[in-house]
Protein backbone atom coordinates (compact mmCIF):
# COMPACT_ATOMS: atom_id res chain seq x y z
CA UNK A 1 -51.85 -1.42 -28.25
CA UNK A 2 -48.42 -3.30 -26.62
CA UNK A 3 -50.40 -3.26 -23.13
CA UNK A 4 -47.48 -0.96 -22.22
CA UNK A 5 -48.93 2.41 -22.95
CA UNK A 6 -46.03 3.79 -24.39
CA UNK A 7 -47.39 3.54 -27.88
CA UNK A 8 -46.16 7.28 -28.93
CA UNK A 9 -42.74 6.73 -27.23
CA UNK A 10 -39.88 6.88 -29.50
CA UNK A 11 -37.71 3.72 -29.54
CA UNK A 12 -34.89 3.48 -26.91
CA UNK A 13 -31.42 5.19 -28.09
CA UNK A 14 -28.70 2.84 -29.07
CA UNK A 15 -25.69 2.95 -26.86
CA UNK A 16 -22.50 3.99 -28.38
CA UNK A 17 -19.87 1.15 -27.43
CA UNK A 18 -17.08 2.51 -25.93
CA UNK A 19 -14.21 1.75 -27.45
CA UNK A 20 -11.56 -0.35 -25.99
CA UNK A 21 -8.97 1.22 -24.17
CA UNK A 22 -5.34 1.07 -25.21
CA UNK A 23 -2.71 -0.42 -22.33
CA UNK A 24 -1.42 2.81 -21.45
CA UNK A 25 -4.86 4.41 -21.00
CA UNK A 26 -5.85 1.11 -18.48
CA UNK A 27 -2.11 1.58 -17.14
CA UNK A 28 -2.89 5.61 -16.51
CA UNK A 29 -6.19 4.62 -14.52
CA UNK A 30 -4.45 2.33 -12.10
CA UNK A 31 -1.92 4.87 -11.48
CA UNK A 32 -4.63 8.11 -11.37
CA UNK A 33 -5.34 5.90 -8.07
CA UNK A 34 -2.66 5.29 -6.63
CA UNK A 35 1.31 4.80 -7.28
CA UNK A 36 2.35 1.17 -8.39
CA UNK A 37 5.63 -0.50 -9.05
CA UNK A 38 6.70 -2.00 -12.49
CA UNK A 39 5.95 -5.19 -11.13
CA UNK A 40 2.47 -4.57 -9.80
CA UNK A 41 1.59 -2.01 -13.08
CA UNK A 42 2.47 -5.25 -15.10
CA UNK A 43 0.55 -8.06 -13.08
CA UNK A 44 -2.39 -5.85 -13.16
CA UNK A 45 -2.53 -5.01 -16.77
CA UNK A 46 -2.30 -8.71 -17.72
CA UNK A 47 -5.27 -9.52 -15.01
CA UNK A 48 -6.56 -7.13 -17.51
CA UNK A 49 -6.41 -9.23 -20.28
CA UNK A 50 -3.42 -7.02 -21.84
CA UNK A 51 -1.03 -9.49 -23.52
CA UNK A 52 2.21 -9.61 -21.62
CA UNK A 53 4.26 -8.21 -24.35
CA UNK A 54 1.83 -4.77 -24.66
CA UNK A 55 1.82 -4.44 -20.52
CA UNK A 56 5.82 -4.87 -20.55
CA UNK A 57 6.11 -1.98 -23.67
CA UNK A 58 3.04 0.20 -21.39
CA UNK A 59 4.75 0.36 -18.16
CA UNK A 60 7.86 0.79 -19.89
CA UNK A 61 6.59 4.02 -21.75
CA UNK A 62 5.09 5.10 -18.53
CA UNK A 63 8.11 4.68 -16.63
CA UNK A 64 10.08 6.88 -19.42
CA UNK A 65 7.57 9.40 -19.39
CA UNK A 66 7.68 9.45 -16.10
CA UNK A 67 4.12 8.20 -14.79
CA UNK A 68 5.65 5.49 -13.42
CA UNK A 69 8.41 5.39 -10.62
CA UNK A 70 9.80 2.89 -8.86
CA UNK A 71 11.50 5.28 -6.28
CA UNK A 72 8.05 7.56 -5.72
CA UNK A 73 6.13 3.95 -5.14
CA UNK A 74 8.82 3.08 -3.05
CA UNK A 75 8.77 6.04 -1.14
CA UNK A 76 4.72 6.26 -1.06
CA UNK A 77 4.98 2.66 0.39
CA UNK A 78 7.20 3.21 3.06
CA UNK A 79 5.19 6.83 3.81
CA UNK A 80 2.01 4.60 3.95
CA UNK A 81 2.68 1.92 6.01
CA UNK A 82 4.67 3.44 8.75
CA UNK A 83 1.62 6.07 9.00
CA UNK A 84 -0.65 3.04 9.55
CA UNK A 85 1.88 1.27 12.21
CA UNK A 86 3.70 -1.16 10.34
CA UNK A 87 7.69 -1.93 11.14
CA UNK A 88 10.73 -1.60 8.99
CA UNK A 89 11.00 -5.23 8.52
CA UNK A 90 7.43 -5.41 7.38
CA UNK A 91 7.93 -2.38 4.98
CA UNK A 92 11.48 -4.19 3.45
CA UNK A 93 9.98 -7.10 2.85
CA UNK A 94 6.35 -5.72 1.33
CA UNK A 95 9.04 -3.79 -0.56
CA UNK A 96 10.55 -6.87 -1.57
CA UNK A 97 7.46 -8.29 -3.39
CA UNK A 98 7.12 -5.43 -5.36
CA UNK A 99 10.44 -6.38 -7.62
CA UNK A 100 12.83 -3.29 -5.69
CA UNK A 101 16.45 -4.20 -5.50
CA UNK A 102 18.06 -4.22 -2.35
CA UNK A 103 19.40 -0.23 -3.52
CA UNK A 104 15.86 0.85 -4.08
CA UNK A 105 14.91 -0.51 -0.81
CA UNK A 106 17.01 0.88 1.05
CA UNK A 107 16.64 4.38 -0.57
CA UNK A 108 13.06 3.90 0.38
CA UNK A 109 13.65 3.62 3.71
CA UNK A 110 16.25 5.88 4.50
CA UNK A 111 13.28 8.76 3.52
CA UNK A 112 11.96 7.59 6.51
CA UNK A 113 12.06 10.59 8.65
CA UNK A 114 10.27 9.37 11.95
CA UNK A 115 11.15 7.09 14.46
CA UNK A 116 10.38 3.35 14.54
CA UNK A 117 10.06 3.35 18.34
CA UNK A 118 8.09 5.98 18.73
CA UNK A 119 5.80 4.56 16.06
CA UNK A 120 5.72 1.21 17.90
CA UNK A 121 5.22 3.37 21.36
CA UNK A 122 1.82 4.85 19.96
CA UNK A 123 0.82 1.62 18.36
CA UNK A 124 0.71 0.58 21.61
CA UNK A 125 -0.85 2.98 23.42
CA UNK A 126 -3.25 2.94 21.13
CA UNK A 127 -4.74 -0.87 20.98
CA UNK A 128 -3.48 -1.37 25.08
CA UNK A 129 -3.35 1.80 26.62
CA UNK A 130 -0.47 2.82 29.08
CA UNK A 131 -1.97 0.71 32.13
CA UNK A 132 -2.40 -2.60 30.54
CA UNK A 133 1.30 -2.36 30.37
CA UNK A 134 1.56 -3.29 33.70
CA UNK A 135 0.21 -6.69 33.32
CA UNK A 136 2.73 -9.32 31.71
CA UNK A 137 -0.03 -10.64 29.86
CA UNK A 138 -1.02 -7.28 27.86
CA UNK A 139 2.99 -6.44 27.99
CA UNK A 140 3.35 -10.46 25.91
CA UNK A 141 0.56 -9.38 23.44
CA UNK A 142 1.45 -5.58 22.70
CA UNK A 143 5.01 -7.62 22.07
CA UNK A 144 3.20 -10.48 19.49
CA UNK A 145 1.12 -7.52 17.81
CA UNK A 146 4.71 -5.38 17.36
CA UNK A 147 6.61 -8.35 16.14
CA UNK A 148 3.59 -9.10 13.18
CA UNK A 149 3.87 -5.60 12.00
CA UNK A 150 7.65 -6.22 11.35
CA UNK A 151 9.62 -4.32 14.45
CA UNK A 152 12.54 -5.64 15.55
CA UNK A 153 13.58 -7.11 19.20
CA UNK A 154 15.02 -4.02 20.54
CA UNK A 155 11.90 -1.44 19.52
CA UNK A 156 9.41 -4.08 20.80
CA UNK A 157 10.90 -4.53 23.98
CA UNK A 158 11.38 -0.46 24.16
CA UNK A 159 7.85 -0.35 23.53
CA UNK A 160 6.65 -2.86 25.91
CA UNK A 161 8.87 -1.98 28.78
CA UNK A 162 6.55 -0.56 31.25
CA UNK A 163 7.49 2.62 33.03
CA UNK A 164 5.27 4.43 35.33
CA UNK A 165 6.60 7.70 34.86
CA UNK A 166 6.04 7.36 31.53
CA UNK A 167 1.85 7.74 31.84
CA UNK A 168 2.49 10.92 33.39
């Protein structure tokens, strides 16, 4: 006896290893999450330990077969951030790092079907409220929180302006 009690127990299966996956298969996971530009696809893979040649000829396939777009990240992006508040120069330049060309950019955000001031209008309703508007100092903050999510002078002071109508 071990001092186990498991004396009749049949020995522990061996796991099957998994076999490796292939650079398309890791590059199909990342994108089964969420969309990705070239760029990003690339950067990731080689995190990945994929050599840089095999992520290149991965996301290239991708992009052929058309798992990968540019445009439909692009768009995605700009769908994304302006839901969660962020300003069109935010959203051009995020764009930016992602390896668009000024074309692709700007095809991005003209699918933009909302308005930037209204989106900066709610943002600010929502962290201030309409009465804190009335006090310069919450008016000078709302203003410093707009301009860090990228909108420009004219939308922030839109957005700031206070109006008592408006809380009607």
């Amino acid at each position: 006896m071990d001092g186990n009690g498991d004396e009749g127990a049949p020995p522990p299966r061996a796991r099957r290893k998994r076999a490796e996956p292939t650079p398309v298969q890791r590059a199909i996971g990342l994108l089964s999450r969420r969309e990705h530009s070239r760029r990003e696809l690339t950067r990731k893979l080689k995190v990945r330990g994929v050599e840089d040649d095999a992520a290149k000829a991965a996301v290239g396939r991708l992009a052929h077969d058309g798992w990968q777009d540019d445009a439909r990240f692009a768009e995605s992006l700009v769908r994304s951030r302006s839901a969660s508040g962020y300003g069109p120069l935010h959203i051009r330049a995020e764009l930016g790092t992602h390896g668009l060309d000024r074309d692709a950019v700007a095809a991005a955000m003209d699918t933009f079907d909302g308005d930037w001031a209204a989106n900066a209008r709610d943002l600010v309703r929502r962290r201030y409220g309409t009465e804190a508007l009335a006090d310069i100092a919450a008016r000078r903050k709302a203003a410093d929180l707009l301009a860090r999510r990228g909108f420009d002078v004219d939308t922030i002071r839109s957005a700031t302006r206070y109006d008592p109508d408006d809380a009607e």
